[in-house]
PDBML (XML) file of the C-alpha atoms, coordinates in Angstrom:
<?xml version="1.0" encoding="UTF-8" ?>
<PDBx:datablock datablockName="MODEL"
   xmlns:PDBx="http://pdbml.pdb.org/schema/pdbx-v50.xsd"
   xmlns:xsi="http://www.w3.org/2001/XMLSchema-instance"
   xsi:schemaLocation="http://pdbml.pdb.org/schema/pdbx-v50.xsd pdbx-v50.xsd">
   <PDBx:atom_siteCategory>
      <PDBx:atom_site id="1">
         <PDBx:B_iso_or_equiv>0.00</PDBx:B_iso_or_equiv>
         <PDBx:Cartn_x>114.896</PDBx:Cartn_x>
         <PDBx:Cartn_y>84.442</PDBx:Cartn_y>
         <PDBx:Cartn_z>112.333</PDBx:Cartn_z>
         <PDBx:auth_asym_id>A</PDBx:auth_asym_id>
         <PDBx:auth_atom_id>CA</PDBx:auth_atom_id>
         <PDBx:auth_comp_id>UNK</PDBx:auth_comp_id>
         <PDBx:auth_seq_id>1</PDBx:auth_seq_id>
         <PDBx:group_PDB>ATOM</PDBx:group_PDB>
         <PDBx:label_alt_id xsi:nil="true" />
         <PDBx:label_asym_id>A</PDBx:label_asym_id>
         <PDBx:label_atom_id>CA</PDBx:label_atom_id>
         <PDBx:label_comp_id>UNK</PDBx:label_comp_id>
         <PDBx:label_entity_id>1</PDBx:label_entity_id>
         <PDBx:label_seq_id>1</PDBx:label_seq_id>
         <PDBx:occupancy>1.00</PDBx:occupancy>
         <PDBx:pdbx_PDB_model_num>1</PDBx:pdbx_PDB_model_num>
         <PDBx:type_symbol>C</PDBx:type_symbol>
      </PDBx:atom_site>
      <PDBx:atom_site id="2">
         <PDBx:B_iso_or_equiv>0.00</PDBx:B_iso_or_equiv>
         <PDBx:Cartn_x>111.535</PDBx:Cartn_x>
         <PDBx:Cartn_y>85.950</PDBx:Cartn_y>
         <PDBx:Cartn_z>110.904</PDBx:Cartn_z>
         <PDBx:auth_asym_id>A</PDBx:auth_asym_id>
         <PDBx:auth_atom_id>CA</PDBx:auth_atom_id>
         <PDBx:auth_comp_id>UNK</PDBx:auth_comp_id>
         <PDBx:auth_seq_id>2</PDBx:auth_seq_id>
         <PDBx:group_PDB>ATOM</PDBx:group_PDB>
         <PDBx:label_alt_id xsi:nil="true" />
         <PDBx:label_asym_id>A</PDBx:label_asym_id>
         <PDBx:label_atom_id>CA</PDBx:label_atom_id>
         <PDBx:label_comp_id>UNK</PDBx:label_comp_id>
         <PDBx:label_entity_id>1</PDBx:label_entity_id>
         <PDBx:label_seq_id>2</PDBx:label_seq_id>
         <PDBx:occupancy>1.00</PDBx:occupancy>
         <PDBx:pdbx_PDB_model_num>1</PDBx:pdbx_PDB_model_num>
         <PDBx:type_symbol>C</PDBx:type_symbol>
      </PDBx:atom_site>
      <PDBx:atom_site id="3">
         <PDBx:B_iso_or_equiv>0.00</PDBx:B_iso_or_equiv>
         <PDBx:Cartn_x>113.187</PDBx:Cartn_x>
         <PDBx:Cartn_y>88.161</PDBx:Cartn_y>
         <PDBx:Cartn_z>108.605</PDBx:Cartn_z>
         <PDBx:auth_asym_id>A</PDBx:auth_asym_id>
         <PDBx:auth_atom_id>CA</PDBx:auth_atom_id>
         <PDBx:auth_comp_id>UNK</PDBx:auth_comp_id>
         <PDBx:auth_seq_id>3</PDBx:auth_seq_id>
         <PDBx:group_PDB>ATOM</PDBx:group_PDB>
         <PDBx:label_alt_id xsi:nil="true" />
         <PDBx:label_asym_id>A</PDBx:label_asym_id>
         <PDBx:label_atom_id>CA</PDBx:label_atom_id>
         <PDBx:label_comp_id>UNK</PDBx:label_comp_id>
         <PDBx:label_entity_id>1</PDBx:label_entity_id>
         <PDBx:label_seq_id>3</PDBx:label_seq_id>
         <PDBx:occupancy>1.00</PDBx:occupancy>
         <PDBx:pdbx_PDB_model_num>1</PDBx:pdbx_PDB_model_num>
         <PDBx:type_symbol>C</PDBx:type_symbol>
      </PDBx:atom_site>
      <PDBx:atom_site id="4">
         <PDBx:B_iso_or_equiv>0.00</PDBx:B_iso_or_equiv>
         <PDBx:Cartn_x>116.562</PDBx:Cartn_x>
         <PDBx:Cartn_y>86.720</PDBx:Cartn_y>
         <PDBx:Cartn_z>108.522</PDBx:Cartn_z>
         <PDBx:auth_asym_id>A</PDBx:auth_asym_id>
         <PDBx:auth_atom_id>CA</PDBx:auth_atom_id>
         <PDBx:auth_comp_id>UNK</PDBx:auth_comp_id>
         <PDBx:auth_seq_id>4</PDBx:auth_seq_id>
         <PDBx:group_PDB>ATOM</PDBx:group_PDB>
         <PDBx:label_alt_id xsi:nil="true" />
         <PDBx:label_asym_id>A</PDBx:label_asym_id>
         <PDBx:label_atom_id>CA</PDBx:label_atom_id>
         <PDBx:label_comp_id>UNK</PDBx:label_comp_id>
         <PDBx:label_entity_id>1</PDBx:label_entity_id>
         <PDBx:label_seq_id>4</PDBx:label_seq_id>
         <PDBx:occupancy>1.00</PDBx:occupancy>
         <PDBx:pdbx_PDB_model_num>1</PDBx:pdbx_PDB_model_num>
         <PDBx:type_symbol>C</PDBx:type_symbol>
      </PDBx:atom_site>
      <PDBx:atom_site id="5">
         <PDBx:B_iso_or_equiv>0.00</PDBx:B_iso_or_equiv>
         <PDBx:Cartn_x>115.771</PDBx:Cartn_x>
         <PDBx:Cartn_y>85.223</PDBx:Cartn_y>
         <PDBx:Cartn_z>104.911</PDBx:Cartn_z>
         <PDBx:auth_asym_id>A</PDBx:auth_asym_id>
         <PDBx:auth_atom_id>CA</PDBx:auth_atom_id>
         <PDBx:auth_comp_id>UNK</PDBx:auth_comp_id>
         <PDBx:auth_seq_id>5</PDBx:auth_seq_id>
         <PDBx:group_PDB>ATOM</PDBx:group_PDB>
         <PDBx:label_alt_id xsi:nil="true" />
         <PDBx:label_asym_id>A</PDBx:label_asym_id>
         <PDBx:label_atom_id>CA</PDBx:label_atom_id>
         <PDBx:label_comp_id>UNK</PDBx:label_comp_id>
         <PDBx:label_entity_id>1</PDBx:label_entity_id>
         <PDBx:label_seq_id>5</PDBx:label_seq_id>
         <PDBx:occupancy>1.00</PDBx:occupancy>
         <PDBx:pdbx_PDB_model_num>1</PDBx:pdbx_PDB_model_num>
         <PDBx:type_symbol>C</PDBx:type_symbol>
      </PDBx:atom_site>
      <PDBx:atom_site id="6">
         <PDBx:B_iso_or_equiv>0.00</PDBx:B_iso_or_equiv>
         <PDBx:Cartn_x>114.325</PDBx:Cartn_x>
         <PDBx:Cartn_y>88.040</PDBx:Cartn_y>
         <PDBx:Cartn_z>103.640</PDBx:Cartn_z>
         <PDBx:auth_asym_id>A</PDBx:auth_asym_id>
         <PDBx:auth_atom_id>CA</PDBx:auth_atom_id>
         <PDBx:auth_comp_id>UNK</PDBx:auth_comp_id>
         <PDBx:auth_seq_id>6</PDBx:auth_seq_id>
         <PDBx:group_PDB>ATOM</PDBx:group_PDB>
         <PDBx:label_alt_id xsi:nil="true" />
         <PDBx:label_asym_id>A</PDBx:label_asym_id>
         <PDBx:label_atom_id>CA</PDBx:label_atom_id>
         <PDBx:label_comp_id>UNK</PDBx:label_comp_id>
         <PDBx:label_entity_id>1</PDBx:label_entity_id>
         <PDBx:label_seq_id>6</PDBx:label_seq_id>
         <PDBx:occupancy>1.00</PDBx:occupancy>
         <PDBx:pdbx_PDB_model_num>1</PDBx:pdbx_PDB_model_num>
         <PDBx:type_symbol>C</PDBx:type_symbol>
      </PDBx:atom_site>
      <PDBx:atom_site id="7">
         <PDBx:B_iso_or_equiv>0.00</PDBx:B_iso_or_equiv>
         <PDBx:Cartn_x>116.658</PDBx:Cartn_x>
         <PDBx:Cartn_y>89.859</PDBx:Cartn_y>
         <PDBx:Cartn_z>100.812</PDBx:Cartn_z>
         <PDBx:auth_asym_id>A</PDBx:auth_asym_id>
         <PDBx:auth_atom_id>CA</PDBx:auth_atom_id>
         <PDBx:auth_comp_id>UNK</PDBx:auth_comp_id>
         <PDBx:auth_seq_id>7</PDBx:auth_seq_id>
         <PDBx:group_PDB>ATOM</PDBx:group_PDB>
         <PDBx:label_alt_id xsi:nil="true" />
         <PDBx:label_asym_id>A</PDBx:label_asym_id>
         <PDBx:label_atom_id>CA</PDBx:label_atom_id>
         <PDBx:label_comp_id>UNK</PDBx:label_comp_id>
         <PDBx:label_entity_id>1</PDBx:label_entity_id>
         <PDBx:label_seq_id>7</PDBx:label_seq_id>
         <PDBx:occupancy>1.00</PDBx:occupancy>
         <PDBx:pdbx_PDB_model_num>1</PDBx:pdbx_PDB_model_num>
         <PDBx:type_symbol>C</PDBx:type_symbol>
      </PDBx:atom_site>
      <PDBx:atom_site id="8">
         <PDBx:B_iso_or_equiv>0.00</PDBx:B_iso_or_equiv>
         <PDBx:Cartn_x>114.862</PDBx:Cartn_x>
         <PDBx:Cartn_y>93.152</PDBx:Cartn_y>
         <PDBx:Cartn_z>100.006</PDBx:Cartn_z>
         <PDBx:auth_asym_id>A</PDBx:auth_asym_id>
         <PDBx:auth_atom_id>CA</PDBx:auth_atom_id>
         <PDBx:auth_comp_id>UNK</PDBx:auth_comp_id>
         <PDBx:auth_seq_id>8</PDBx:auth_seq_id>
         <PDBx:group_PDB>ATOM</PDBx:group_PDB>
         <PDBx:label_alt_id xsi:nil="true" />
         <PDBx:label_asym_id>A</PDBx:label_asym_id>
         <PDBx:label_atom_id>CA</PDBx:label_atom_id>
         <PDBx:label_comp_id>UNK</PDBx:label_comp_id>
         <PDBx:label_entity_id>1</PDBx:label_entity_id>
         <PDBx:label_seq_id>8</PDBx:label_seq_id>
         <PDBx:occupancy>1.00</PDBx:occupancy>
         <PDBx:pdbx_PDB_model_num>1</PDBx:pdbx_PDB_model_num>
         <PDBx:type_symbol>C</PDBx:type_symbol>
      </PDBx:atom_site>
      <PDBx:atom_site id="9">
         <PDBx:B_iso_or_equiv>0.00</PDBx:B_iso_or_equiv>
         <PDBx:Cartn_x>114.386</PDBx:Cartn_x>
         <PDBx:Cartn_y>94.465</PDBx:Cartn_y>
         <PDBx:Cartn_z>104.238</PDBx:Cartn_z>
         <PDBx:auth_asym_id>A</PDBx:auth_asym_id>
         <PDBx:auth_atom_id>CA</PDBx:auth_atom_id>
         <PDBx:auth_comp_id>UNK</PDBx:auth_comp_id>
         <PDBx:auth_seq_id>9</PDBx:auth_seq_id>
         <PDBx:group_PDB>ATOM</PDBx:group_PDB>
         <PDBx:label_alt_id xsi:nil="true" />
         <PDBx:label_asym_id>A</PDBx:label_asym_id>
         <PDBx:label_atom_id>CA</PDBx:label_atom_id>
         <PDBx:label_comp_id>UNK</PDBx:label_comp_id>
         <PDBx:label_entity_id>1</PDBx:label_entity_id>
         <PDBx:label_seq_id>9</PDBx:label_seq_id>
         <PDBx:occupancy>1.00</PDBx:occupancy>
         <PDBx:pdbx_PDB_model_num>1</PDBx:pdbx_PDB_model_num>
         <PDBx:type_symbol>C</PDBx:type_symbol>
      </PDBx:atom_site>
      <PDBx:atom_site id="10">
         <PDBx:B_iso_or_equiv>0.00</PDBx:B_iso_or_equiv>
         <PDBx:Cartn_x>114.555</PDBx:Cartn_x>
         <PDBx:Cartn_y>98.144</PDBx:Cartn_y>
         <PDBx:Cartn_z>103.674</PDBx:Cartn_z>
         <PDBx:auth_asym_id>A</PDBx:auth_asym_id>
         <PDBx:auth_atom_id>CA</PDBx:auth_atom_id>
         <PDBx:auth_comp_id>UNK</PDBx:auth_comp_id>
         <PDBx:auth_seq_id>10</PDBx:auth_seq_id>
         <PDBx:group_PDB>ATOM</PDBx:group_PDB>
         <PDBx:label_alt_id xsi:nil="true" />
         <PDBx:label_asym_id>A</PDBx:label_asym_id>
         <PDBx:label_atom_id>CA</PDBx:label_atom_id>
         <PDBx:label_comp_id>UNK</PDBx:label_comp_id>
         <PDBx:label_entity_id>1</PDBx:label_entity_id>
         <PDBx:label_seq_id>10</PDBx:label_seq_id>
         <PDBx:occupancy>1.00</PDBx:occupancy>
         <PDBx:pdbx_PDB_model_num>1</PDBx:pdbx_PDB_model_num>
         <PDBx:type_symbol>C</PDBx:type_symbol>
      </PDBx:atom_site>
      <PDBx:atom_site id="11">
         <PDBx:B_iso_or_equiv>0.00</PDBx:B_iso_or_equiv>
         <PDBx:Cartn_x>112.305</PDBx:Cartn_x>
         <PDBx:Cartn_y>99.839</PDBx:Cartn_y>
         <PDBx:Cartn_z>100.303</PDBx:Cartn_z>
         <PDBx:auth_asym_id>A</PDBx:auth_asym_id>
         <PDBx:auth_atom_id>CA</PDBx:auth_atom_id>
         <PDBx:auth_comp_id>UNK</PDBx:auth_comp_id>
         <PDBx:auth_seq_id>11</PDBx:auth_seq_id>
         <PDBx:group_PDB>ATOM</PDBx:group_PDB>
         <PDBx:label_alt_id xsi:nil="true" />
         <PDBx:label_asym_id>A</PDBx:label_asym_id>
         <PDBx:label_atom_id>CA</PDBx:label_atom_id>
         <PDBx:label_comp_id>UNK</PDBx:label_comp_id>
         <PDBx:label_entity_id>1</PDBx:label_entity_id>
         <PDBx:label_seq_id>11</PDBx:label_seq_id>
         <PDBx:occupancy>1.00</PDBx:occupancy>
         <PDBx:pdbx_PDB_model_num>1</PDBx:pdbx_PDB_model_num>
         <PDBx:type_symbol>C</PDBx:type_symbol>
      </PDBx:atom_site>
      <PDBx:atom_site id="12">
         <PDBx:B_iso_or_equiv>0.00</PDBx:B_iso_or_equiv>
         <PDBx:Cartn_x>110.919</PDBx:Cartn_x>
         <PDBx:Cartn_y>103.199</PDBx:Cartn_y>
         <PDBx:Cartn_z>100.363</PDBx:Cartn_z>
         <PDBx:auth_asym_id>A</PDBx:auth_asym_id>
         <PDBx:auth_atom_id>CA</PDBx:auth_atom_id>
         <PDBx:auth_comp_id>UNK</PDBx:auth_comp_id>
         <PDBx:auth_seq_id>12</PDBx:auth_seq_id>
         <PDBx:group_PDB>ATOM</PDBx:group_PDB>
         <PDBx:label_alt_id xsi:nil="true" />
         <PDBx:label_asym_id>A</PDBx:label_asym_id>
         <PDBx:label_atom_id>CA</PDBx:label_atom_id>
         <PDBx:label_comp_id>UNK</PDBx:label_comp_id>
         <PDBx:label_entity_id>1</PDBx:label_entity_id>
         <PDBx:label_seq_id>12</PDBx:label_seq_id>
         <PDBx:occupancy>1.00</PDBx:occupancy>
         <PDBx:pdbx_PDB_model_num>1</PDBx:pdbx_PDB_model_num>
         <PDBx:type_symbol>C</PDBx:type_symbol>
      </PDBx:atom_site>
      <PDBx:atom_site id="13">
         <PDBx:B_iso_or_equiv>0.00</PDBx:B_iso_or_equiv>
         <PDBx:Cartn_x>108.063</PDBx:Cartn_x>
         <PDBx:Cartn_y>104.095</PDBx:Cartn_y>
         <PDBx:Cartn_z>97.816</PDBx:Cartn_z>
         <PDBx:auth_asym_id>A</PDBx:auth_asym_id>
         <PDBx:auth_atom_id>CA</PDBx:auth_atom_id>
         <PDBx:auth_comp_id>UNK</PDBx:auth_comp_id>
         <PDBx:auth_seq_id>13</PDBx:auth_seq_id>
         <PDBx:group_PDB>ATOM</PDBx:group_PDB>
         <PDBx:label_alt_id xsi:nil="true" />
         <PDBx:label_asym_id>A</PDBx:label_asym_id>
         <PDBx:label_atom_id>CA</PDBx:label_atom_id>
         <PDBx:label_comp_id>UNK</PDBx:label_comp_id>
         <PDBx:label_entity_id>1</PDBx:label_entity_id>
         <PDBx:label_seq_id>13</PDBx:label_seq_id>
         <PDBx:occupancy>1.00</PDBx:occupancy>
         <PDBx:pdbx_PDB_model_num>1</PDBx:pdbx_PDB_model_num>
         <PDBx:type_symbol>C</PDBx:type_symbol>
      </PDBx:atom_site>
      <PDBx:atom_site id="14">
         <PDBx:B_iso_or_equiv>0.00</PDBx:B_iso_or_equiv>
         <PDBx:Cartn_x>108.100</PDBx:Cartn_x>
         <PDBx:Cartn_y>107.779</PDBx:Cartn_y>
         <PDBx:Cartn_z>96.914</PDBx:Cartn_z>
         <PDBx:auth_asym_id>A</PDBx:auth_asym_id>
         <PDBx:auth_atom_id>CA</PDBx:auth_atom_id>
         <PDBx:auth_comp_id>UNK</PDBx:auth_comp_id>
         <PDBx:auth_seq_id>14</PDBx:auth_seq_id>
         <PDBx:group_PDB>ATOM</PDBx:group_PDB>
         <PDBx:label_alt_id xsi:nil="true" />
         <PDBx:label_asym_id>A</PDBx:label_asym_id>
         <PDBx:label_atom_id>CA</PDBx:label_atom_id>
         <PDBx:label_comp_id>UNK</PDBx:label_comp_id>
         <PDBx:label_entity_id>1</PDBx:label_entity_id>
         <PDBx:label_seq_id>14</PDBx:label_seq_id>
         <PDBx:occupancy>1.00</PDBx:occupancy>
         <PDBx:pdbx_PDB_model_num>1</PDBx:pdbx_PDB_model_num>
         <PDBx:type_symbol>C</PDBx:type_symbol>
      </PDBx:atom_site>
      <PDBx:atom_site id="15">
         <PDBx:B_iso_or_equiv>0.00</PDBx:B_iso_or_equiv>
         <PDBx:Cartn_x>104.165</PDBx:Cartn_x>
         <PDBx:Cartn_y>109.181</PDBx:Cartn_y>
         <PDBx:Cartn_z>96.568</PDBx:Cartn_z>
         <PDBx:auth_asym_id>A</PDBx:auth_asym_id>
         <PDBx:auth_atom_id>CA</PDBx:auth_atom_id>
         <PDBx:auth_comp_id>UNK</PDBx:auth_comp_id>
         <PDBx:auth_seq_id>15</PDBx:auth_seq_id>
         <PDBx:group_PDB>ATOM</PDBx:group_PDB>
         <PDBx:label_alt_id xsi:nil="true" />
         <PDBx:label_asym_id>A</PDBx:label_asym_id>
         <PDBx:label_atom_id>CA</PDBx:label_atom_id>
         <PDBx:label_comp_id>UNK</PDBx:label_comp_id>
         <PDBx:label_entity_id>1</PDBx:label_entity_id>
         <PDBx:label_seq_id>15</PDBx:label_seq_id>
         <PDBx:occupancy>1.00</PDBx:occupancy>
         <PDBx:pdbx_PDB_model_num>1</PDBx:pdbx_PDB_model_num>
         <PDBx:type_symbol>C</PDBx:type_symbol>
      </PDBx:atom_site>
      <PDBx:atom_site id="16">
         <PDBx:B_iso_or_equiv>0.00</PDBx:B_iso_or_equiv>
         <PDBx:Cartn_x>103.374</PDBx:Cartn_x>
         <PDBx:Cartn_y>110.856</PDBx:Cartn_y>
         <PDBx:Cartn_z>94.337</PDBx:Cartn_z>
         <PDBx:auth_asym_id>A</PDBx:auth_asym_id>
         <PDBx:auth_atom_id>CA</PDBx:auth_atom_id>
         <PDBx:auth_comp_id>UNK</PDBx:auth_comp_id>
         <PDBx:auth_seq_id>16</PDBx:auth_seq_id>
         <PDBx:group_PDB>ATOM</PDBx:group_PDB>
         <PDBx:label_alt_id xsi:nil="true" />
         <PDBx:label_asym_id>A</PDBx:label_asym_id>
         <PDBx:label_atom_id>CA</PDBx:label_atom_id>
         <PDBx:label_comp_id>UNK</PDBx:label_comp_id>
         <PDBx:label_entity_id>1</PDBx:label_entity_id>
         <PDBx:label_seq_id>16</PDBx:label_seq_id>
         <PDBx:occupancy>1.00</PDBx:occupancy>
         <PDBx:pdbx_PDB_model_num>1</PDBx:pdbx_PDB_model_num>
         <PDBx:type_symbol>C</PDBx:type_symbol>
      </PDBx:atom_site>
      <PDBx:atom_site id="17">
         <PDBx:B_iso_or_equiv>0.00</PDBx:B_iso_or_equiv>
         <PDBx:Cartn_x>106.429</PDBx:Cartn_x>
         <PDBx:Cartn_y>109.030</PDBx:Cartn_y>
         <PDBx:Cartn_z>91.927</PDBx:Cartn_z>
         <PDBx:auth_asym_id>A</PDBx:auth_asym_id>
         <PDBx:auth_atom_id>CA</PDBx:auth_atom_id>
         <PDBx:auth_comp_id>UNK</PDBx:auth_comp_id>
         <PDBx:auth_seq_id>17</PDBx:auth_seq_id>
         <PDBx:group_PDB>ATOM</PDBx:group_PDB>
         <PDBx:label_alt_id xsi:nil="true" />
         <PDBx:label_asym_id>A</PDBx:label_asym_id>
         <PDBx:label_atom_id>CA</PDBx:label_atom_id>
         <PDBx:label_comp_id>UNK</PDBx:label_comp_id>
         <PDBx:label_entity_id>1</PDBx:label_entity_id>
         <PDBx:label_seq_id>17</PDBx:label_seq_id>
         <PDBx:occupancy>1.00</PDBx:occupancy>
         <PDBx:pdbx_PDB_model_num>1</PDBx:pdbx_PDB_model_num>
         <PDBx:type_symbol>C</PDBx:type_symbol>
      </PDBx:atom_site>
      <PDBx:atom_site id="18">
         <PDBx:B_iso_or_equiv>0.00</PDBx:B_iso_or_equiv>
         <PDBx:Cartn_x>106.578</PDBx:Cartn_x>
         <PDBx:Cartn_y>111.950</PDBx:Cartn_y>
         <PDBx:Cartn_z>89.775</PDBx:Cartn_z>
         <PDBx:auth_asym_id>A</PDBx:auth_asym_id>
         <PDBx:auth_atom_id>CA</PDBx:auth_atom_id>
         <PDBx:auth_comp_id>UNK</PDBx:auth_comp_id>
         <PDBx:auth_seq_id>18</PDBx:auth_seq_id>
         <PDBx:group_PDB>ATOM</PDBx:group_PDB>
         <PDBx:label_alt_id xsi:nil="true" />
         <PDBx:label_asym_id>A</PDBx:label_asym_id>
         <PDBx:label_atom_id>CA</PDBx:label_atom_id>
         <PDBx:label_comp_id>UNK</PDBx:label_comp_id>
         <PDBx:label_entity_id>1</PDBx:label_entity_id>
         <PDBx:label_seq_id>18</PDBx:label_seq_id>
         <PDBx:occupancy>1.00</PDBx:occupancy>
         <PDBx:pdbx_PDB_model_num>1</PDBx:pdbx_PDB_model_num>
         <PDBx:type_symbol>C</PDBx:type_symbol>
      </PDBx:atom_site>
      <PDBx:atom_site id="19">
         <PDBx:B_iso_or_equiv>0.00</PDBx:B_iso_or_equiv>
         <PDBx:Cartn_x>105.770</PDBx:Cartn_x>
         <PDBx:Cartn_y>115.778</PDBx:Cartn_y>
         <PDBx:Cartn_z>90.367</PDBx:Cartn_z>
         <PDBx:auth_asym_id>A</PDBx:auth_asym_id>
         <PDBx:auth_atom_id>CA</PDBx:auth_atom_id>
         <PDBx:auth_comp_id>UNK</PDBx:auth_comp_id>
         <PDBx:auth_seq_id>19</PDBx:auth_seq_id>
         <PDBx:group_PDB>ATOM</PDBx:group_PDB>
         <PDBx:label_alt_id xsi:nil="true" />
         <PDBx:label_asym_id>A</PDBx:label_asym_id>
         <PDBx:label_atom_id>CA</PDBx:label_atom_id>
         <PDBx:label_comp_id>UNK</PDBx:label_comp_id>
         <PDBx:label_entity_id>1</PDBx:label_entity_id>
         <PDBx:label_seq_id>19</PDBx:label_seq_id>
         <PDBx:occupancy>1.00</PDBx:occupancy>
         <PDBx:pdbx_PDB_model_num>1</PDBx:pdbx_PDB_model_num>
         <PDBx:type_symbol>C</PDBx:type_symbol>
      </PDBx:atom_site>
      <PDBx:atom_site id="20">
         <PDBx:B_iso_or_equiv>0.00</PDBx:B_iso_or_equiv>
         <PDBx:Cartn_x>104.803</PDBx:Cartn_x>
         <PDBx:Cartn_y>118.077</PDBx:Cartn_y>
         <PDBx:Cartn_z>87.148</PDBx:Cartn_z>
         <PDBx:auth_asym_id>A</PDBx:auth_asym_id>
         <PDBx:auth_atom_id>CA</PDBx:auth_atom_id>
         <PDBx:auth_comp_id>UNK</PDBx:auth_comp_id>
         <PDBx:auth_seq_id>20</PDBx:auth_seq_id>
         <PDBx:group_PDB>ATOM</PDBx:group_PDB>
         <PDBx:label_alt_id xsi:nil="true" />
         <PDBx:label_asym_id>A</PDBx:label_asym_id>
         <PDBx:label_atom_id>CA</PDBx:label_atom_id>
         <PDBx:label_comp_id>UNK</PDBx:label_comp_id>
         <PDBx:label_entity_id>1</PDBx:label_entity_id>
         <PDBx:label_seq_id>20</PDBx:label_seq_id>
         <PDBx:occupancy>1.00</PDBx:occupancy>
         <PDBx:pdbx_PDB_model_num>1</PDBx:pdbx_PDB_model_num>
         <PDBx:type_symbol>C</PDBx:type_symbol>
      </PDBx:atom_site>
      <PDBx:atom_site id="21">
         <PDBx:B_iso_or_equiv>0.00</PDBx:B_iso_or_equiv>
         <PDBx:Cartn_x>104.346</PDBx:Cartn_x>
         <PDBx:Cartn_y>121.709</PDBx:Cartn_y>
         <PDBx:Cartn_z>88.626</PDBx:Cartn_z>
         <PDBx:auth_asym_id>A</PDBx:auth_asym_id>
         <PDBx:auth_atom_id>CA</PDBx:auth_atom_id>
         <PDBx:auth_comp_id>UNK</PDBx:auth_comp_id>
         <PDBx:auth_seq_id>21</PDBx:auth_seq_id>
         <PDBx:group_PDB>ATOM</PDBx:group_PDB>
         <PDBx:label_alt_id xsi:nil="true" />
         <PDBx:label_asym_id>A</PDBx:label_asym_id>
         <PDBx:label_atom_id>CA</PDBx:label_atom_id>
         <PDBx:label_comp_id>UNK</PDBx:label_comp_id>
         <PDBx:label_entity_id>1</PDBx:label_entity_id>
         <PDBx:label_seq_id>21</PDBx:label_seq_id>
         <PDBx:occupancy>1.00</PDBx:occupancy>
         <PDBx:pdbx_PDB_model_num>1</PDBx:pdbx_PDB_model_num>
         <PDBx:type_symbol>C</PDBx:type_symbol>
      </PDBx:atom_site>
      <PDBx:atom_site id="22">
         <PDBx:B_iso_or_equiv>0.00</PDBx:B_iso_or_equiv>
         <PDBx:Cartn_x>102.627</PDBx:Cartn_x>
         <PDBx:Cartn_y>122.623</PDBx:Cartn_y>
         <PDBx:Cartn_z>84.989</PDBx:Cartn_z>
         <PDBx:auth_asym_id>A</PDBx:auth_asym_id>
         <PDBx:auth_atom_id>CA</PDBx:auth_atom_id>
         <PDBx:auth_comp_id>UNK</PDBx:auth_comp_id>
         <PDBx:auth_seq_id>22</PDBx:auth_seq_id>
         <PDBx:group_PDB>ATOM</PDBx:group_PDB>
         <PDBx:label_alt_id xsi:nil="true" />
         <PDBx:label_asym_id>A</PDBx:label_asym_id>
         <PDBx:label_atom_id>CA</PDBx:label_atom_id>
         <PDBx:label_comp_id>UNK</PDBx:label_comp_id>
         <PDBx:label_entity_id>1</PDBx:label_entity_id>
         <PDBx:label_seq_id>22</PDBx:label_seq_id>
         <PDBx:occupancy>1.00</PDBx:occupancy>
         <PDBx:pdbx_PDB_model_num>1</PDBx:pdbx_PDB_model_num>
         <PDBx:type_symbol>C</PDBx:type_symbol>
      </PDBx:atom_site>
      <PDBx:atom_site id="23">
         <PDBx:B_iso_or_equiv>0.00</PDBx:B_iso_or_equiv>
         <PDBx:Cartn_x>102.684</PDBx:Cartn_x>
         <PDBx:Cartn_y>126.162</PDBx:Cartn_y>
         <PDBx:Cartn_z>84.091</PDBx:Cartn_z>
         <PDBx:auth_asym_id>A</PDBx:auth_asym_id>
         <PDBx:auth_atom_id>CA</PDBx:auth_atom_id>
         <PDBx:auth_comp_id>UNK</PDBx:auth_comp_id>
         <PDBx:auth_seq_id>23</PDBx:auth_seq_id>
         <PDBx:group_PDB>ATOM</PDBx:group_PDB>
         <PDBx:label_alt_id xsi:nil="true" />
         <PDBx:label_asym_id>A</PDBx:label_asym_id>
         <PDBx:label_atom_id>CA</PDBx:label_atom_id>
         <PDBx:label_comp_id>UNK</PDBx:label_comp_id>
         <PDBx:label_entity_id>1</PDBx:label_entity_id>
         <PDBx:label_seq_id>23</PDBx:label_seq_id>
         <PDBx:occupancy>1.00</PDBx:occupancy>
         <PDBx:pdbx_PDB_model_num>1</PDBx:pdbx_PDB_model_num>
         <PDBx:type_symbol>C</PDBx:type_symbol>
      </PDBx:atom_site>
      <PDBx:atom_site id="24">
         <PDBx:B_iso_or_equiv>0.00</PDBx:B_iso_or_equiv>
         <PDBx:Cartn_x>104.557</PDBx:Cartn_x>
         <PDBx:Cartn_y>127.923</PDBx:Cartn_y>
         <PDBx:Cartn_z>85.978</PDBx:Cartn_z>
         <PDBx:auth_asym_id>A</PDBx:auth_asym_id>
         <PDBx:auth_atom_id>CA</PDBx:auth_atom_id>
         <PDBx:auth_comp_id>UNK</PDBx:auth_comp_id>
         <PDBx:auth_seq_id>24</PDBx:auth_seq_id>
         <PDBx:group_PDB>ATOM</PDBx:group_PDB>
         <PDBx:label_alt_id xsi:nil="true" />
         <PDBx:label_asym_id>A</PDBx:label_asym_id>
         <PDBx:label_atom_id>CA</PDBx:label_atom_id>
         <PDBx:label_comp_id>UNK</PDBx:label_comp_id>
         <PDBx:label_entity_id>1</PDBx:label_entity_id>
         <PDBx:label_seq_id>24</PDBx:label_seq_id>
         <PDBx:occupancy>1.00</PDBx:occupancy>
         <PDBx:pdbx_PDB_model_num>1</PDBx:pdbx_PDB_model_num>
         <PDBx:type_symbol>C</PDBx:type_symbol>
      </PDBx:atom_site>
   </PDBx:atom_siteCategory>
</PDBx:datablock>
């Protein structure tokens, strides 16, 4: 019942969000 309201119940965040190698 804690979390049964609760829309969004699995997210993941990616970190770092982006990955530039630069020169390769």
């Amino acid at each position: 019942s804690s979390v049964a309201t609760r829309q969004d119940l699995t997210t993941f965040h990616l970190i770092p969000p982006r990955v530039t190698f630069g020169v390769l």
